[in-house]
PDB file of N, CA and C in Angstrom:
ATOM      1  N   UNK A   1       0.844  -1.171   0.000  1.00  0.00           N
ATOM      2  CA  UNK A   1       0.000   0.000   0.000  1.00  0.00           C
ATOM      3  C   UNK A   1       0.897   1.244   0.000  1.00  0.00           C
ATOM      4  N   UNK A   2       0.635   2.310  -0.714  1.00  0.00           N
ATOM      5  CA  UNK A   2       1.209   3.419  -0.763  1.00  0.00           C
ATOM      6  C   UNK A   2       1.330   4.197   0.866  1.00  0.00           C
ATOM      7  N   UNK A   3       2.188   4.723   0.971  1.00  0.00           N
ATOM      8  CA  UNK A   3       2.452   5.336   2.125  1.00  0.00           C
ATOM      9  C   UNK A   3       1.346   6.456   2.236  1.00  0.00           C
ATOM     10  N   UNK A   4       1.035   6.951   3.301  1.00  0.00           N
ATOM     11  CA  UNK A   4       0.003   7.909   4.061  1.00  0.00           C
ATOM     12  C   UNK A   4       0.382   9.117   3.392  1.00  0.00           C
ATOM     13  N   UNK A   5       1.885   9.220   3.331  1.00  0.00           N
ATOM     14  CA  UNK A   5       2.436  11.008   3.015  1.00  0.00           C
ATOM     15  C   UNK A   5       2.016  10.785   1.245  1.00  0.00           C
ATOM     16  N   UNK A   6       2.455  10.026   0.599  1.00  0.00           N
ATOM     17  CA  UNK A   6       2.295   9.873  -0.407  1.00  0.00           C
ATOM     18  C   UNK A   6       1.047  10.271  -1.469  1.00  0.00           C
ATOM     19  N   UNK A   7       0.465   9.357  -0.426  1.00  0.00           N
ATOM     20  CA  UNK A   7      -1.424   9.542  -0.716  1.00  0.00           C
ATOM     21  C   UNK A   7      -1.826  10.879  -0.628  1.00  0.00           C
ATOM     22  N   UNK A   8      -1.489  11.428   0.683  1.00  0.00           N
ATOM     23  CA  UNK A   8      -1.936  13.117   0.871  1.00  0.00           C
ATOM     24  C   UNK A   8      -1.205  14.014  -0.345  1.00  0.00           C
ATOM     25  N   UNK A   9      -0.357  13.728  -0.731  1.00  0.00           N
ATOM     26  CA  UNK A   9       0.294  14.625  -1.376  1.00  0.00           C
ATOM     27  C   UNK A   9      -0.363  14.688  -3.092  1.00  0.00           C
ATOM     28  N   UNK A  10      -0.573  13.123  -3.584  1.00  0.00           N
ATOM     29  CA  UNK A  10      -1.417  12.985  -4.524  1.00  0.00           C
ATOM     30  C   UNK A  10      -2.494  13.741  -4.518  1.00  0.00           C
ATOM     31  N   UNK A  11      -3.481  13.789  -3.397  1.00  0.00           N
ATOM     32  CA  UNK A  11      -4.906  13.976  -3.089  1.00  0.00           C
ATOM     33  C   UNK A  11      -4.477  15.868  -3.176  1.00  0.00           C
ATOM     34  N   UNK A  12      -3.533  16.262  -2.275  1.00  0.00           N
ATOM     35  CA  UNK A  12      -3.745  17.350  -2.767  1.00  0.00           C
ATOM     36  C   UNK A  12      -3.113  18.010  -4.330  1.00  0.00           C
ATOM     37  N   UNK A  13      -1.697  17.304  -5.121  1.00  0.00           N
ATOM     38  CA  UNK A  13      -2.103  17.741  -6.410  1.00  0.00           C
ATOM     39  C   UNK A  13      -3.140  17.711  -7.057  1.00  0.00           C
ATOM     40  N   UNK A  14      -3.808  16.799  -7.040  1.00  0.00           N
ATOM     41  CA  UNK A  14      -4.392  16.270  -7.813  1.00  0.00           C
ATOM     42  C   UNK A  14      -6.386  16.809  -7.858  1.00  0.00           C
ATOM     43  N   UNK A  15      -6.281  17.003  -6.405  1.00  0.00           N
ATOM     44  CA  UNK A  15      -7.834  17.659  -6.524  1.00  0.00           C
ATOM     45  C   UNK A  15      -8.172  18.841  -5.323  1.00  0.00           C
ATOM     46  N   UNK A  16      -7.068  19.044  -4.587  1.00  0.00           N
ATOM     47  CA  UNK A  16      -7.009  20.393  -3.829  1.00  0.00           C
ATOM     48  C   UNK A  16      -6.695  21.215  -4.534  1.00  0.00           C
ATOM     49  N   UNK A  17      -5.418  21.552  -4.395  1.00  0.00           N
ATOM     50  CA  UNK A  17      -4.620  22.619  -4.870  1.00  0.00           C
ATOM     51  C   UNK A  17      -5.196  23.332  -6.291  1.00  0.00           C
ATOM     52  N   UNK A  18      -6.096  22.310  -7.018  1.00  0.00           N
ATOM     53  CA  UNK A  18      -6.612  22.978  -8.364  1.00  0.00           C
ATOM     54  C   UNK A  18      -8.071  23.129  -8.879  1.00  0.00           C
ATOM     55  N   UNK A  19      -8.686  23.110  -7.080  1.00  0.00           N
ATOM     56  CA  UNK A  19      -9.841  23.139  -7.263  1.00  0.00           C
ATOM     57  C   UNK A  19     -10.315  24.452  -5.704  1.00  0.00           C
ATOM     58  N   UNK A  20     -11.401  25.106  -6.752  1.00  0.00           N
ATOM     59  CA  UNK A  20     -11.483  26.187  -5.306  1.00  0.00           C
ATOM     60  C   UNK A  20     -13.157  25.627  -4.824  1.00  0.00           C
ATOM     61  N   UNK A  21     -13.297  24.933  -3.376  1.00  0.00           N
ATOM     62  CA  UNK A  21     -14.560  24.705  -3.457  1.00  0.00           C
ATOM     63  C   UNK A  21     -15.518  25.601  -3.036  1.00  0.00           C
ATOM     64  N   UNK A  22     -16.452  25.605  -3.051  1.00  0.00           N
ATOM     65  CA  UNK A  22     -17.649  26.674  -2.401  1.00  0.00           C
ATOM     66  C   UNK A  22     -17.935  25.877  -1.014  1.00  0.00           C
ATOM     67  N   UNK A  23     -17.368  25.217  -0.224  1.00  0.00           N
ATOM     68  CA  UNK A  23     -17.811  24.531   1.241  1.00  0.00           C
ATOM     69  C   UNK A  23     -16.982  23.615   1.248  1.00  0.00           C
ATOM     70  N   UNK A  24     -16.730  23.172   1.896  1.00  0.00           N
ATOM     71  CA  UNK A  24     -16.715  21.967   2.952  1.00  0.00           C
ATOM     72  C   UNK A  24     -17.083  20.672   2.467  1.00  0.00           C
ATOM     73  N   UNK A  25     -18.533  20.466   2.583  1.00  0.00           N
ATOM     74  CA  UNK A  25     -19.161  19.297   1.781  1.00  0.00           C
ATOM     75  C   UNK A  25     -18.538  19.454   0.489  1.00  0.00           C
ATOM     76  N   UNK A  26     -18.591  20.254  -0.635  1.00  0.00           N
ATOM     77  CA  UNK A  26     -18.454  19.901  -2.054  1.00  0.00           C
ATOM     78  C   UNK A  26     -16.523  19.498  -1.783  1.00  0.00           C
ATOM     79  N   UNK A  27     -15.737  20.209  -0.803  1.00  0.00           N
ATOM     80  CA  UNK A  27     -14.664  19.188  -0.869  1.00  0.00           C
ATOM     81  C   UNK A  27     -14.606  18.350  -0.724  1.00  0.00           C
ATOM     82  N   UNK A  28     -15.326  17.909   0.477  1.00  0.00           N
ATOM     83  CA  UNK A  28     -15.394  16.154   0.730  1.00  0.00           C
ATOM     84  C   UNK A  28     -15.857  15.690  -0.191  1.00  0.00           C
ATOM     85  N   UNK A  29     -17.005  15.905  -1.428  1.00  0.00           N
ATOM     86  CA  UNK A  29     -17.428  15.336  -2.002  1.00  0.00           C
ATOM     87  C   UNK A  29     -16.377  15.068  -3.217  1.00  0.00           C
ATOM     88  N   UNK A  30     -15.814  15.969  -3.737  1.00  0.00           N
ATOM     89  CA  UNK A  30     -14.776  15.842  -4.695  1.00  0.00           C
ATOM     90  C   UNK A  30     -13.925  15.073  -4.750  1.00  0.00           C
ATOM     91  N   UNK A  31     -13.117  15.177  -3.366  1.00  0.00           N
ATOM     92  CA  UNK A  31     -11.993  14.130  -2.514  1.00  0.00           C
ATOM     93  C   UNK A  31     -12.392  12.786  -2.763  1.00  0.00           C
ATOM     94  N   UNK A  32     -13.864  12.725  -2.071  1.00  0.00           N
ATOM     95  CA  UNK A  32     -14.092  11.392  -2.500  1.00  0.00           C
ATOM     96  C   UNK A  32     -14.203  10.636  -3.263  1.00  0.00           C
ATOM     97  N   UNK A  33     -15.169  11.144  -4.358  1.00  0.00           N
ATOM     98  CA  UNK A  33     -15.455  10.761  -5.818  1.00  0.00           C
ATOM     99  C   UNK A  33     -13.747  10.850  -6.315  1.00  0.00           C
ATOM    100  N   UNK A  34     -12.780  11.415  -5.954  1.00  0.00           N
ATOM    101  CA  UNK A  34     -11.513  11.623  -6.608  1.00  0.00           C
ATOM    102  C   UNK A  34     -10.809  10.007  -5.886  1.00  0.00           C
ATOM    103  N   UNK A  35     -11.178   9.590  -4.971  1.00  0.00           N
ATOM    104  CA  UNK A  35     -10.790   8.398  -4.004  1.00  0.00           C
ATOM    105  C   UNK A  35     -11.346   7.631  -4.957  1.00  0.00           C
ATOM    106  N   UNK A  36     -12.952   7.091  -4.631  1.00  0.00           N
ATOM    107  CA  UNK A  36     -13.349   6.198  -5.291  1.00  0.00           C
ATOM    108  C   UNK A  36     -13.284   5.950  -6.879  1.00  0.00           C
ATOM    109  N   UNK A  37     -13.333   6.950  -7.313  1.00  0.00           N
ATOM    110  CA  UNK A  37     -13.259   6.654  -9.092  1.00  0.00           C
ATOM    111  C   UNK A  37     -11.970   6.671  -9.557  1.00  0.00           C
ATOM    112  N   UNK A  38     -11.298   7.659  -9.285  1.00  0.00           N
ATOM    113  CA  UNK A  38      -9.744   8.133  -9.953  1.00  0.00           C
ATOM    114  C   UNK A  38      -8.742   7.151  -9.153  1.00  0.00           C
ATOM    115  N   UNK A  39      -8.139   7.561  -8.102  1.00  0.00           N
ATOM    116  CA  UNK A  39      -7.200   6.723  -7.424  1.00  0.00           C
ATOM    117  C   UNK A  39      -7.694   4.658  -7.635  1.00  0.00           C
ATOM    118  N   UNK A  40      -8.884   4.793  -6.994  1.00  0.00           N
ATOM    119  CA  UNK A  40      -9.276   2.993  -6.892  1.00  0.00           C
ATOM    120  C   UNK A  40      -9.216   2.196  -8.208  1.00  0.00           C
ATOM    121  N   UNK A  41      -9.656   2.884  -9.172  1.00  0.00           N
ATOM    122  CA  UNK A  41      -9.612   2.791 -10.423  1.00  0.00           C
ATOM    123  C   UNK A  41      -8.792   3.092 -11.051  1.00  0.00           C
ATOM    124  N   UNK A  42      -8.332   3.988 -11.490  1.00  0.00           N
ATOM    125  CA  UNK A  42      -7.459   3.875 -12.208  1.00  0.00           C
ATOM    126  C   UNK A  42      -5.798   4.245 -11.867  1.00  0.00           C
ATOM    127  N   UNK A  43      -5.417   4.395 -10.998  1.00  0.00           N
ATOM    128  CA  UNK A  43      -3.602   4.100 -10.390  1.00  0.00           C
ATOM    129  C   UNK A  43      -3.444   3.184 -10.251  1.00  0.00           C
ATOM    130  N   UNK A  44      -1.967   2.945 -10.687  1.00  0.00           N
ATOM    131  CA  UNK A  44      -1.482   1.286 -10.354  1.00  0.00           C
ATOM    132  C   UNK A  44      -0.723   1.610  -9.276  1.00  0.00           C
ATOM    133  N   UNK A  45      -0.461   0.469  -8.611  1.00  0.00           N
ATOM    134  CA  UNK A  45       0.100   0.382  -7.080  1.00  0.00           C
ATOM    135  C   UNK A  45       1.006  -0.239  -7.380  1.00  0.00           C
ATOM    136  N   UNK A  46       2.294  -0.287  -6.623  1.00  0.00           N
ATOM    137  CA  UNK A  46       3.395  -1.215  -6.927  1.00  0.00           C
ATOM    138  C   UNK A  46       2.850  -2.114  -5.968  1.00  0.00           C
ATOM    139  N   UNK A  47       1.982  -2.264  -4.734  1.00  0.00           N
ATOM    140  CA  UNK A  47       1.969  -3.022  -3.887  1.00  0.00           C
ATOM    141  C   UNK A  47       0.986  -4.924  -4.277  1.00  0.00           C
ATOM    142  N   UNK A  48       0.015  -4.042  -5.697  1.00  0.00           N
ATOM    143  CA  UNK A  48      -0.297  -5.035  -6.228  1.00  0.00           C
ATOM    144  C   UNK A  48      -0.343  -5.438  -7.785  1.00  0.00           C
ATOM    145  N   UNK A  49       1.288  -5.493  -7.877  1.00  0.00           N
ATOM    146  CA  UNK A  49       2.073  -5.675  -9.147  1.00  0.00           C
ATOM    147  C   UNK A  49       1.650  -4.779 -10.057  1.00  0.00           C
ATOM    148  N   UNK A  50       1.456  -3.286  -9.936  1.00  0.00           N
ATOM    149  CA  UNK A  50       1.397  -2.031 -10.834  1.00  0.00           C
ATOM    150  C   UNK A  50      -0.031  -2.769 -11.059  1.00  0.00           C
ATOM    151  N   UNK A  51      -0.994  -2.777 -10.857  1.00  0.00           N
ATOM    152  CA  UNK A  51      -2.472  -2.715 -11.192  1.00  0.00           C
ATOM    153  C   UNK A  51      -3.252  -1.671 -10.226  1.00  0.00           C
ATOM    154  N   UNK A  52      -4.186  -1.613 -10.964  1.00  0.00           N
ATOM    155  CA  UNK A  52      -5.361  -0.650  -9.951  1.00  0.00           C
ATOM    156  C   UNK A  52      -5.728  -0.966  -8.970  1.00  0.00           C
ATOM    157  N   UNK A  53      -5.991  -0.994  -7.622  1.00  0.00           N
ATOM    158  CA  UNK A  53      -6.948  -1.749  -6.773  1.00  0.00           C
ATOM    159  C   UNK A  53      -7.955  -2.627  -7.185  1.00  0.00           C
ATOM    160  N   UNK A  54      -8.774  -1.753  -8.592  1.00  0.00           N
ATOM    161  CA  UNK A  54     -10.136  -2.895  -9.395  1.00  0.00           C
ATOM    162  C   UNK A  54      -9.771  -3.865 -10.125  1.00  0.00           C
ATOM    163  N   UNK A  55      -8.010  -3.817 -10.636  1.00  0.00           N
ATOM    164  CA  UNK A  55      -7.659  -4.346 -11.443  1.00  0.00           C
ATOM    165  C   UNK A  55      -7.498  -5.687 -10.322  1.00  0.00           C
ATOM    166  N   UNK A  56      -6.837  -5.511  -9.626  1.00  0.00           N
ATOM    167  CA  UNK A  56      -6.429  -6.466  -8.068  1.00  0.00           C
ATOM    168  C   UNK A  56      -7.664  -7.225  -7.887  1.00  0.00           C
ATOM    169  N   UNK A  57      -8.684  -6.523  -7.847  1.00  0.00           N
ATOM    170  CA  UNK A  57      -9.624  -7.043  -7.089  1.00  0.00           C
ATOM    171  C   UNK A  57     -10.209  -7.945  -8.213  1.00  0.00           C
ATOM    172  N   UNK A  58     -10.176  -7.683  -9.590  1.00  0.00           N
ATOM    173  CA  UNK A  58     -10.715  -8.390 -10.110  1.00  0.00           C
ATOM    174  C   UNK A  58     -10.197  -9.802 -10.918  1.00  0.00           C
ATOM    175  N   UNK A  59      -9.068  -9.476 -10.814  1.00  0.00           N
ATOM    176  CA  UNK A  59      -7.819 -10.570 -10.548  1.00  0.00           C
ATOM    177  C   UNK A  59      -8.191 -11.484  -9.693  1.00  0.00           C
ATOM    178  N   UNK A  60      -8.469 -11.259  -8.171  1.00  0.00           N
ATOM    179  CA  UNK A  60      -8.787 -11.429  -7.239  1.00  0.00           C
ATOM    180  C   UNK A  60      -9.666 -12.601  -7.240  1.00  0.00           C
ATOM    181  N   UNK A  61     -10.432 -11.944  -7.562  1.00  0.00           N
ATOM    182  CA  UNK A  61     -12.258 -13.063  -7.664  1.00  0.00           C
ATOM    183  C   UNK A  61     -12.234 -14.286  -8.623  1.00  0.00           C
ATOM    184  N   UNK A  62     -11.362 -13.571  -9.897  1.00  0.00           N
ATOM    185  CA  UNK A  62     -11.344 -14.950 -10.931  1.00  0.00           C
ATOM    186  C   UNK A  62     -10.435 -15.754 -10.321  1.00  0.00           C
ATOM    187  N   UNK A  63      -9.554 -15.906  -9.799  1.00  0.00           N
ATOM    188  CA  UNK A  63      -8.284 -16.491  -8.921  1.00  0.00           C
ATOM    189  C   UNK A  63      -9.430 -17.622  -8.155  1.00  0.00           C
ATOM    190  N   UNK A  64     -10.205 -17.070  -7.411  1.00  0.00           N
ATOM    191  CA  UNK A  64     -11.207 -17.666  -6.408  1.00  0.00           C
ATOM    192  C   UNK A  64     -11.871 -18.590  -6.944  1.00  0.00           C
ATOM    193  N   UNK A  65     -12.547 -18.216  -8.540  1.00  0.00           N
ATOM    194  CA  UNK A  65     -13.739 -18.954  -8.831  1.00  0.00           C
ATOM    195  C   UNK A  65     -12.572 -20.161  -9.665  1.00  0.00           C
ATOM    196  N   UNK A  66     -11.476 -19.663 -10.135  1.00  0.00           N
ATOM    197  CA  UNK A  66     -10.522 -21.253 -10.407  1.00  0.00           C
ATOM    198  C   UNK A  66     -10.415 -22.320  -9.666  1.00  0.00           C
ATOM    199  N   UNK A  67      -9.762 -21.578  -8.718  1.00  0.00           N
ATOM    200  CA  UNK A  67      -9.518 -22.265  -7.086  1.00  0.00           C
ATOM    201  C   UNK A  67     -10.713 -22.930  -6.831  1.00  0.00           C
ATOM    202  N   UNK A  68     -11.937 -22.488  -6.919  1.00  0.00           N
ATOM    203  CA  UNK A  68     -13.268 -23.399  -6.432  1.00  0.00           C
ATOM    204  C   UNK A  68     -13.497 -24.640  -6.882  1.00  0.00           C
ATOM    205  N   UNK A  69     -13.760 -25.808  -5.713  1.00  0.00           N
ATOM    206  CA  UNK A  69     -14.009 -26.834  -7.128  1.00  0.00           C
ATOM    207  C   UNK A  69     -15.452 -27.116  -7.738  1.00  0.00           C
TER     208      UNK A  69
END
């Protein structure tokens, strides 16, 4: 998993620093939607062999349903 400093520093190039919000909520909301869609989706992680988290995860499941007998 990417380090904590790492992550913050992404989060703020990437959707602070170039976004001016009108509140509070619409940051959190941005941040998040910037979490769930952008980062989960589409960054690769070195932690799970340069894939996305969805990419991982979906790796993941077919791995499972092989494994099943």
């Amino acid at each position: 998993m990417e380090k904590p400093k790492r992550v913050m520093r992404t989060i703020k190039e990437e959707v602070i620093w170039i976004n001016e919000f009108g509140s509070v909520k619409e940051g959190e909301e941005k941040i998040g939607r910037w979490i769930e869609v952008d980062y989960n989706k589409l960054y690769v992680h070195s932690e799970f062999g340069h894939i996305s988290p969805e990419g991982y995860e979906a790796l993941y499941q077919r791995n499972l349903m092989v494994e099943a007998p």
